[in-house]
PDB file of N, CA and C in Angstrom:
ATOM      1  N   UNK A   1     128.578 103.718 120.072  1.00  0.00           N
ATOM      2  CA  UNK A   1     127.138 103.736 120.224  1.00  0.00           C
ATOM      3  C   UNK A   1     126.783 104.817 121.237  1.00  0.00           C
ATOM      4  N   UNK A   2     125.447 105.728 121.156  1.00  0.00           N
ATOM      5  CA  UNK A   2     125.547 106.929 121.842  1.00  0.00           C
ATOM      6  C   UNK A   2     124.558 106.226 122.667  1.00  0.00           C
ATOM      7  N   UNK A   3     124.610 106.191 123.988  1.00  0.00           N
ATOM      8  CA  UNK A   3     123.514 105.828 125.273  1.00  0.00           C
ATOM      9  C   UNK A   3     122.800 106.666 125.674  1.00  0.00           C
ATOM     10  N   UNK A   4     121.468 107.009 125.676  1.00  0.00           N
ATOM     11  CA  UNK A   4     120.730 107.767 126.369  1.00  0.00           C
ATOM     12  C   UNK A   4     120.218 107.259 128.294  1.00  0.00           C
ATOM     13  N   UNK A   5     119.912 107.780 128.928  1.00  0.00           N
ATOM     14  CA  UNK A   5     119.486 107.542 129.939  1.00  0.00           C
ATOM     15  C   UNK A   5     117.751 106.381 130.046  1.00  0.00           C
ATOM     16  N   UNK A   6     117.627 106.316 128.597  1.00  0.00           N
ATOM     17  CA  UNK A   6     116.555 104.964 128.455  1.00  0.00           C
ATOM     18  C   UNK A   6     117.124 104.070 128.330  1.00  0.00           C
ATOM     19  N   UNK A   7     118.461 104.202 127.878  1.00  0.00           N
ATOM     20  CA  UNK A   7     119.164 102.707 126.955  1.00  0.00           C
ATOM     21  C   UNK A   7     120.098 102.379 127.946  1.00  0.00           C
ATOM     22  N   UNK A   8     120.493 103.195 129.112  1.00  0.00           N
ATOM     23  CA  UNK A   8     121.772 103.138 130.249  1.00  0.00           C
ATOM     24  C   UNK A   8     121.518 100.988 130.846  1.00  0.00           C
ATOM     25  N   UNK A   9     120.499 101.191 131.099  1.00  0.00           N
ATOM     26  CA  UNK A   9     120.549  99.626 131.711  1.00  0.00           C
ATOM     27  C   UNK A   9     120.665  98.367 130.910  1.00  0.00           C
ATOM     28  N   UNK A  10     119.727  99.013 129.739  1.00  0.00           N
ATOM     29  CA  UNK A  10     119.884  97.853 128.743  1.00  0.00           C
ATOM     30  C   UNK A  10     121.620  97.663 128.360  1.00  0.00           C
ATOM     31  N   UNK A  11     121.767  98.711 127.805  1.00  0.00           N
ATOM     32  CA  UNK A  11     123.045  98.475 126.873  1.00  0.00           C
ATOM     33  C   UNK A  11     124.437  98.718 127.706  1.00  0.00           C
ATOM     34  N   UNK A  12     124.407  99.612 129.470  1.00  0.00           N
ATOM     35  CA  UNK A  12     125.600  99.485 129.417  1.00  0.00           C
ATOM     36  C   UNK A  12     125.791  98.273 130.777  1.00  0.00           C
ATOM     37  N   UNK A  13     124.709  98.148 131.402  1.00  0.00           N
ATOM     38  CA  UNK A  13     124.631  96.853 132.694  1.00  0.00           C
ATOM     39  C   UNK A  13     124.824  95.864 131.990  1.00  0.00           C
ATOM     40  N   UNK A  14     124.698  95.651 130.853  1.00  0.00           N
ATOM     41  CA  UNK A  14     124.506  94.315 130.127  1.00  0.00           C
ATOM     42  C   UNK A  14     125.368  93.423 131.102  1.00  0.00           C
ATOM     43  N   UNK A  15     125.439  92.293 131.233  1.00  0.00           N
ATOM     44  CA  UNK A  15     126.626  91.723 131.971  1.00  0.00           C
ATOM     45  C   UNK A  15     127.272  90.658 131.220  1.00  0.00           C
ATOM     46  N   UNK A  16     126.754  90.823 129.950  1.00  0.00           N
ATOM     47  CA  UNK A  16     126.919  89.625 128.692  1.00  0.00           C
ATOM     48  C   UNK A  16     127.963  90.218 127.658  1.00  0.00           C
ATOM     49  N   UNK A  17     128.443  91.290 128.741  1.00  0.00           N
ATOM     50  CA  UNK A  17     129.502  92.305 127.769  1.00  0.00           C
ATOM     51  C   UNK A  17     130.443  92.928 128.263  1.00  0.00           C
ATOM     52  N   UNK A  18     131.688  93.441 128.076  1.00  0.00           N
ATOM     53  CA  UNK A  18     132.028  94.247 128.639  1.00  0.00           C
ATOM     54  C   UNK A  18     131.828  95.906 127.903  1.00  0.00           C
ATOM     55  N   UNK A  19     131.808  96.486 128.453  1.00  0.00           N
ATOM     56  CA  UNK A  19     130.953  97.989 127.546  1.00  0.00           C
ATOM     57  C   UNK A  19     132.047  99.284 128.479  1.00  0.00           C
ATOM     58  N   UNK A  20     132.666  99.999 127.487  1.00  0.00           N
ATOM     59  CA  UNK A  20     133.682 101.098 127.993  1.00  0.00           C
ATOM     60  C   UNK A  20     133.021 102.058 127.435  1.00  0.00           C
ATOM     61  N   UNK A  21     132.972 102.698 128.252  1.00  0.00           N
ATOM     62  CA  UNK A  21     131.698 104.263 127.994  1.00  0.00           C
ATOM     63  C   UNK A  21     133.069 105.605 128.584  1.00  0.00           C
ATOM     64  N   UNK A  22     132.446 106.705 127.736  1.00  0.00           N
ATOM     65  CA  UNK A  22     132.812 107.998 127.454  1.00  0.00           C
ATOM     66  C   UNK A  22     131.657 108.612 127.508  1.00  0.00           C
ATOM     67  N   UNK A  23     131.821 109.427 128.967  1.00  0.00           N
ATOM     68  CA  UNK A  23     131.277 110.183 129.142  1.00  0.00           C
ATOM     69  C   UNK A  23     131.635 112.119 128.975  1.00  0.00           C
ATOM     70  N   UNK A  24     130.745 112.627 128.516  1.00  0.00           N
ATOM     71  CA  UNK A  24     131.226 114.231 127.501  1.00  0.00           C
ATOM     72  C   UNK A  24     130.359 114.844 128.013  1.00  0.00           C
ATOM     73  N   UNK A  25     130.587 116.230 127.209  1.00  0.00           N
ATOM     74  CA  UNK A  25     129.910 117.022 127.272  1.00  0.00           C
ATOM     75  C   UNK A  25     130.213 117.449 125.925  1.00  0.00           C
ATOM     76  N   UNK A  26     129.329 117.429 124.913  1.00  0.00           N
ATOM     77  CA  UNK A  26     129.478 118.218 123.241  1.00  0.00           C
ATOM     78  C   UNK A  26     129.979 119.284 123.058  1.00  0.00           C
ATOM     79  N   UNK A  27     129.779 120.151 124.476  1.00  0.00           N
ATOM     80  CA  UNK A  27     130.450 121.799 123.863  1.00  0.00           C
ATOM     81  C   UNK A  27     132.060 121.827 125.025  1.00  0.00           C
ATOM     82  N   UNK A  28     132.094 121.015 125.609  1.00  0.00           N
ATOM     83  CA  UNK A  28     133.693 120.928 125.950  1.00  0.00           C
ATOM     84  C   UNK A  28     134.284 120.142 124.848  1.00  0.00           C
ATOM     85  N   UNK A  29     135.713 120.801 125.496  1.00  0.00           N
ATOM     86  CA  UNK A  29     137.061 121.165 123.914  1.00  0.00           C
ATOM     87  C   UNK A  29     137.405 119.550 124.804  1.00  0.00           C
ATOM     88  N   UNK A  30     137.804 119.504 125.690  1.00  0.00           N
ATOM     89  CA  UNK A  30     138.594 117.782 125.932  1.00  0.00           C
ATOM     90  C   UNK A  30     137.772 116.962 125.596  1.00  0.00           C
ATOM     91  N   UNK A  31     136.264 117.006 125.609  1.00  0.00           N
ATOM     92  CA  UNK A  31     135.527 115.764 125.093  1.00  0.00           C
ATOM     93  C   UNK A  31     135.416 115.827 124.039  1.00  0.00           C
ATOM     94  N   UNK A  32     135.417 116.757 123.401  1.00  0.00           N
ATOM     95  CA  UNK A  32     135.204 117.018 122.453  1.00  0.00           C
ATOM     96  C   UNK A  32     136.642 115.832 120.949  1.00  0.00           C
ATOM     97  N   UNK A  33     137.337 116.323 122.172  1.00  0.00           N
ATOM     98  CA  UNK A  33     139.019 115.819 121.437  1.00  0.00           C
ATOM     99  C   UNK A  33     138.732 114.300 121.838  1.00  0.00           C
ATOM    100  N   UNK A  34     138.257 113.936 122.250  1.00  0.00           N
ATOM    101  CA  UNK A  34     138.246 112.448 122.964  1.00  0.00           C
ATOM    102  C   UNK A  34     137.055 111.277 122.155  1.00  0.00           C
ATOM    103  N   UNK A  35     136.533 112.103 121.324  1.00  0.00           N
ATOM    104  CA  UNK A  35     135.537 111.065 120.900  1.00  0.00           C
ATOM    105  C   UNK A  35     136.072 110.453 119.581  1.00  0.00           C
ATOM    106  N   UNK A  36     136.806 111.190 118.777  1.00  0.00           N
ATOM    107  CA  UNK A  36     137.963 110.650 117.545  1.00  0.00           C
ATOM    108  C   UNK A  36     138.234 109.334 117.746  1.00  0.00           C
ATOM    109  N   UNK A  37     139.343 109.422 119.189  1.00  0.00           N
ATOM    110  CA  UNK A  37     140.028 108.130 119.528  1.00  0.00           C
ATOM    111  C   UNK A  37     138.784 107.179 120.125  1.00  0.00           C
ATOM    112  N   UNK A  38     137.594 107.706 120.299  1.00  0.00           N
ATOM    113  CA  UNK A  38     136.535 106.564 121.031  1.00  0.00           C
ATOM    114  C   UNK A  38     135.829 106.278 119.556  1.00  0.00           C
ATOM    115  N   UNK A  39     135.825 106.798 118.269  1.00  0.00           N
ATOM    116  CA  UNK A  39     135.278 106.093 117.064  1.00  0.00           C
ATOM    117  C   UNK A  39     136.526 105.385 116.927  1.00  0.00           C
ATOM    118  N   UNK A  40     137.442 105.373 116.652  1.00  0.00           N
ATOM    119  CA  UNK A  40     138.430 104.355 115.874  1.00  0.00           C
ATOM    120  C   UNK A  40     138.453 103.367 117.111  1.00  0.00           C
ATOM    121  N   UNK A  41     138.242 103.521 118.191  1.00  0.00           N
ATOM    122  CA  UNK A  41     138.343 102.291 119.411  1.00  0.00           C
ATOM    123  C   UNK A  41     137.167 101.487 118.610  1.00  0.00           C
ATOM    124  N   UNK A  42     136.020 101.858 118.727  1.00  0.00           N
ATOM    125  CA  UNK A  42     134.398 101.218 118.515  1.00  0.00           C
ATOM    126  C   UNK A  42     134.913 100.814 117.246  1.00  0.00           C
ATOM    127  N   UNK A  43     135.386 101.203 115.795  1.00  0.00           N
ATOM    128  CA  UNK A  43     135.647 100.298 115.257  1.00  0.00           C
ATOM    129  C   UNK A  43     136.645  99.377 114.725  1.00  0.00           C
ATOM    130  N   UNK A  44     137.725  99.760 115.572  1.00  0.00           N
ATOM    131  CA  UNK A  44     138.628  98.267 115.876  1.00  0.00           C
ATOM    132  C   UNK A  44     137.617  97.094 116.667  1.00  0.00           C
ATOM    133  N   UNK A  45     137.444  97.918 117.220  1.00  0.00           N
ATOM    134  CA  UNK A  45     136.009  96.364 118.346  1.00  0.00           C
ATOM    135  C   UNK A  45     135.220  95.925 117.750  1.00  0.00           C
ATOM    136  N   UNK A  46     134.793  96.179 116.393  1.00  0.00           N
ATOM    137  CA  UNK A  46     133.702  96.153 116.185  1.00  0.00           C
ATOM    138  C   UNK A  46     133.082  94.574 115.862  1.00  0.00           C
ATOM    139  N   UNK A  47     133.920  93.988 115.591  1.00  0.00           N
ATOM    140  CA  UNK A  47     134.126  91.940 115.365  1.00  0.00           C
ATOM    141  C   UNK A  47     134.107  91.456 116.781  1.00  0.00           C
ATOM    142  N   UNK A  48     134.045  92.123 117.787  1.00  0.00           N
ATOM    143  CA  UNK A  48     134.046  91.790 119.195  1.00  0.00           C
ATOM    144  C   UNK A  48     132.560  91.678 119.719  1.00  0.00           C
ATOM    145  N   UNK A  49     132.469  90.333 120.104  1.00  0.00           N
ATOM    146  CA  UNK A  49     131.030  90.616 120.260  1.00  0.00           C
ATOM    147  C   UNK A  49     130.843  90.419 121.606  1.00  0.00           C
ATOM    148  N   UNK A  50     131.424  90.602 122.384  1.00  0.00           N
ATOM    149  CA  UNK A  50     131.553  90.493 123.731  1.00  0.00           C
ATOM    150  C   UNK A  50     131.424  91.997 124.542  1.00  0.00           C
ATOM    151  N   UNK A  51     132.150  92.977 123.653  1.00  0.00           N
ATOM    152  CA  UNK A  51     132.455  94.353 124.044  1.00  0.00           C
ATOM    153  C   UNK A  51     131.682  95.264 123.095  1.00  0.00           C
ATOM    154  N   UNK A  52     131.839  96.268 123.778  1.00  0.00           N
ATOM    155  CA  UNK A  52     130.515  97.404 123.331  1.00  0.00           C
ATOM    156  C   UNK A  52     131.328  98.501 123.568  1.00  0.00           C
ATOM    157  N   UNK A  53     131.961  99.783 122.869  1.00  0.00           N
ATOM    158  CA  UNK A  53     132.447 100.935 122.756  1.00  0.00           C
ATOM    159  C   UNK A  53     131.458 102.229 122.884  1.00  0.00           C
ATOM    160  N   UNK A  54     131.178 102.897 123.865  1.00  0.00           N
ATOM    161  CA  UNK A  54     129.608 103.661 124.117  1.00  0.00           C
ATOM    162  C   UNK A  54     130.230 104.916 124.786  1.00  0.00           C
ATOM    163  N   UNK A  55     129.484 106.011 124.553  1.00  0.00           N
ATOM    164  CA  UNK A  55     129.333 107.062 124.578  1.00  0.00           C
ATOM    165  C   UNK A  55     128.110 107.649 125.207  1.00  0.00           C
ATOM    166  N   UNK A  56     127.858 108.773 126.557  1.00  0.00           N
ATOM    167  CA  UNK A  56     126.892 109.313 126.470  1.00  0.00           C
ATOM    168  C   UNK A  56     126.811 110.993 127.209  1.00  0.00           C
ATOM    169  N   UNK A  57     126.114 111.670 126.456  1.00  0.00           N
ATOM    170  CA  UNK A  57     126.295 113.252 127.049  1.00  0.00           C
ATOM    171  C   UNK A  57     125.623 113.064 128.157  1.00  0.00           C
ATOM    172  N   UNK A  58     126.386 113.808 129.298  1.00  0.00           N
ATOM    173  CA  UNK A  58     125.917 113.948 130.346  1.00  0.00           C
ATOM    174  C   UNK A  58     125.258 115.560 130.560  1.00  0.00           C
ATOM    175  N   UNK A  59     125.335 116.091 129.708  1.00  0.00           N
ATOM    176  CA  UNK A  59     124.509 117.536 129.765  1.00  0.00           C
ATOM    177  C   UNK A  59     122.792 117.025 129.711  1.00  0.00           C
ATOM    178  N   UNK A  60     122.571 115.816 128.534  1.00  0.00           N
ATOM    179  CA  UNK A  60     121.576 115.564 128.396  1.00  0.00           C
ATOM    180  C   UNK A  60     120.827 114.045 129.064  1.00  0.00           C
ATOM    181  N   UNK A  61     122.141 113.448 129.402  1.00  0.00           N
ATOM    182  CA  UNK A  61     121.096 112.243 130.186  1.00  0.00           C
ATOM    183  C   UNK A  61     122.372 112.176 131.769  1.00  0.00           C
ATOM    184  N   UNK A  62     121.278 111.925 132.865  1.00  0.00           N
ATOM    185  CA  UNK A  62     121.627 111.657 134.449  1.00  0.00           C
ATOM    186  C   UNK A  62     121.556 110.204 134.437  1.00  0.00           C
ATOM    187  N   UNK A  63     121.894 109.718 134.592  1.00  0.00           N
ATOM    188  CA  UNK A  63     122.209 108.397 135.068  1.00  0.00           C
ATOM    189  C   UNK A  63     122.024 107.716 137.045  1.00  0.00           C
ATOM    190  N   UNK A  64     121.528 106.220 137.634  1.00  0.00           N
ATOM    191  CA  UNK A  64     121.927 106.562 138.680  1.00  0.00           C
ATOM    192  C   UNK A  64     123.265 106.085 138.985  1.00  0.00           C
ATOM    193  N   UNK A  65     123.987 105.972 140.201  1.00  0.00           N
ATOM    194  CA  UNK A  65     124.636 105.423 140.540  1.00  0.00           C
ATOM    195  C   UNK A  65     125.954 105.618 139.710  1.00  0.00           C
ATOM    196  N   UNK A  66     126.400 106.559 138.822  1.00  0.00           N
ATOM    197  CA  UNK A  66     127.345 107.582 138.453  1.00  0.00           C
ATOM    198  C   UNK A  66     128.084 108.187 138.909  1.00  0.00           C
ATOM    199  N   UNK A  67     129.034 108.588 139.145  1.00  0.00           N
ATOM    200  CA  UNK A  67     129.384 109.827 140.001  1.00  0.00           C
ATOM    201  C   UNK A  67     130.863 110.289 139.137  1.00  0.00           C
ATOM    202  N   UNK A  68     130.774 111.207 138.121  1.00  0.00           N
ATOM    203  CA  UNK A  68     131.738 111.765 137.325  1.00  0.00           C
ATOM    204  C   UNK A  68     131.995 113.098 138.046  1.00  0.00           C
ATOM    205  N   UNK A  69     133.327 113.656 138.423  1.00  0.00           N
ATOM    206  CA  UNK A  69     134.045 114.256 138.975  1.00  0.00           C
ATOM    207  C   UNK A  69     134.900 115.361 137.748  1.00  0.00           C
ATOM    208  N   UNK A  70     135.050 114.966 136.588  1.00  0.00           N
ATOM    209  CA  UNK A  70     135.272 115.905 135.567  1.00  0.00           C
ATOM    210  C   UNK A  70     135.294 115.002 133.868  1.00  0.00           C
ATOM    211  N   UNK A  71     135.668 116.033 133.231  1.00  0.00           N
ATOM    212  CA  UNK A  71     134.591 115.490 131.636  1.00  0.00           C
ATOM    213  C   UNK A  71     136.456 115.980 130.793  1.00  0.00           C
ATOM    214  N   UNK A  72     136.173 115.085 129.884  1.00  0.00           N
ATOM    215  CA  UNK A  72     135.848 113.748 129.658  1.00  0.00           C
ATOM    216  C   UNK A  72     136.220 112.623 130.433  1.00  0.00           C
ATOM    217  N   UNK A  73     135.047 111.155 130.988  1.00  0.00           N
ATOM    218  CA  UNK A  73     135.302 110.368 132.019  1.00  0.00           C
ATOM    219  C   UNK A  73     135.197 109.421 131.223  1.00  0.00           C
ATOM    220  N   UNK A  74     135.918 108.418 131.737  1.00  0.00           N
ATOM    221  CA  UNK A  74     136.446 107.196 130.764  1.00  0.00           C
ATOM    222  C   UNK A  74     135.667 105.869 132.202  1.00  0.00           C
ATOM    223  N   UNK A  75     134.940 105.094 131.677  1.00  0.00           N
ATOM    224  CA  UNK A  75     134.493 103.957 132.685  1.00  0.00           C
ATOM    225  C   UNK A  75     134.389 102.801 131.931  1.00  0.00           C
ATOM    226  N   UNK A  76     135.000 101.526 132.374  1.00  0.00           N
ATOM    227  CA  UNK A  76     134.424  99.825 131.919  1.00  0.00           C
ATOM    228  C   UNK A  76     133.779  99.331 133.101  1.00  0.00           C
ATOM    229  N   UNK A  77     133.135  99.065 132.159  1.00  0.00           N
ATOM    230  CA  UNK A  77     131.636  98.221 132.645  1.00  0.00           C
ATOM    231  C   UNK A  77     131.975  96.824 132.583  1.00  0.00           C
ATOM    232  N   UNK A  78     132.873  96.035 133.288  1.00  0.00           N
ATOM    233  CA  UNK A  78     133.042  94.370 132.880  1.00  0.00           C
ATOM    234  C   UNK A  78     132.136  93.239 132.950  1.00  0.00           C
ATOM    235  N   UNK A  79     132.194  92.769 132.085  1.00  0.00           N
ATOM    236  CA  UNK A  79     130.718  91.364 132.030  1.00  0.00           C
ATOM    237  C   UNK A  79     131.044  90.686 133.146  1.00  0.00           C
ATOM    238  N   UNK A  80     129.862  90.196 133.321  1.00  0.00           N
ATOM    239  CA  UNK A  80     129.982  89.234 134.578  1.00  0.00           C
ATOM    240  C   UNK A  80     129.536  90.498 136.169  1.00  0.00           C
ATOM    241  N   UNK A  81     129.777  91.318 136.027  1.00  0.00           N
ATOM    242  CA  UNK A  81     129.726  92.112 137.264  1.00  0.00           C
ATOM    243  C   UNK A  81     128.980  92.929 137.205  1.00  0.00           C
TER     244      UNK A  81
END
């Protein structure tokens, strides 16, 4: 699922979920290579209704309370927390 910076609280704070986000950049070659293995993740999960497989460009949405250090960044978001 692709997250925009409208949908960041709804869909990845959820706390009714756990939600593993990939964060990219579209015109880098490593994120680029990294989103393959993040579709076949999202749909092995996809009967999981607890977990959420998410994606979002950081060229185009800022987020707060973020702090990515290089691309492609791999983060879980665990329910409950």
């Amino acid at each position: 699922m692709e997250v925009v910076r409208s949908t960041w609280e709804k869909l990845v704070l959820d706390e009714s979920k756990d939600v593993f986000v990939l964060f990219h950049d579209p015109k880098d070659k490593h994120s680029i290579d990294a989103l393959h293995p993040m579709k076949e993740l999202a749909e092995h999960c996809a009967g999981v209704k607890d977990m959420m497989i998410a994606q979002i460009d950081v060229t185009q949405n800022e987020v707060d309370r973020v702090d990515i250090s290089h691309l492609p960044a791999f983060k879980l978001y665990p329910k409950g927390k």
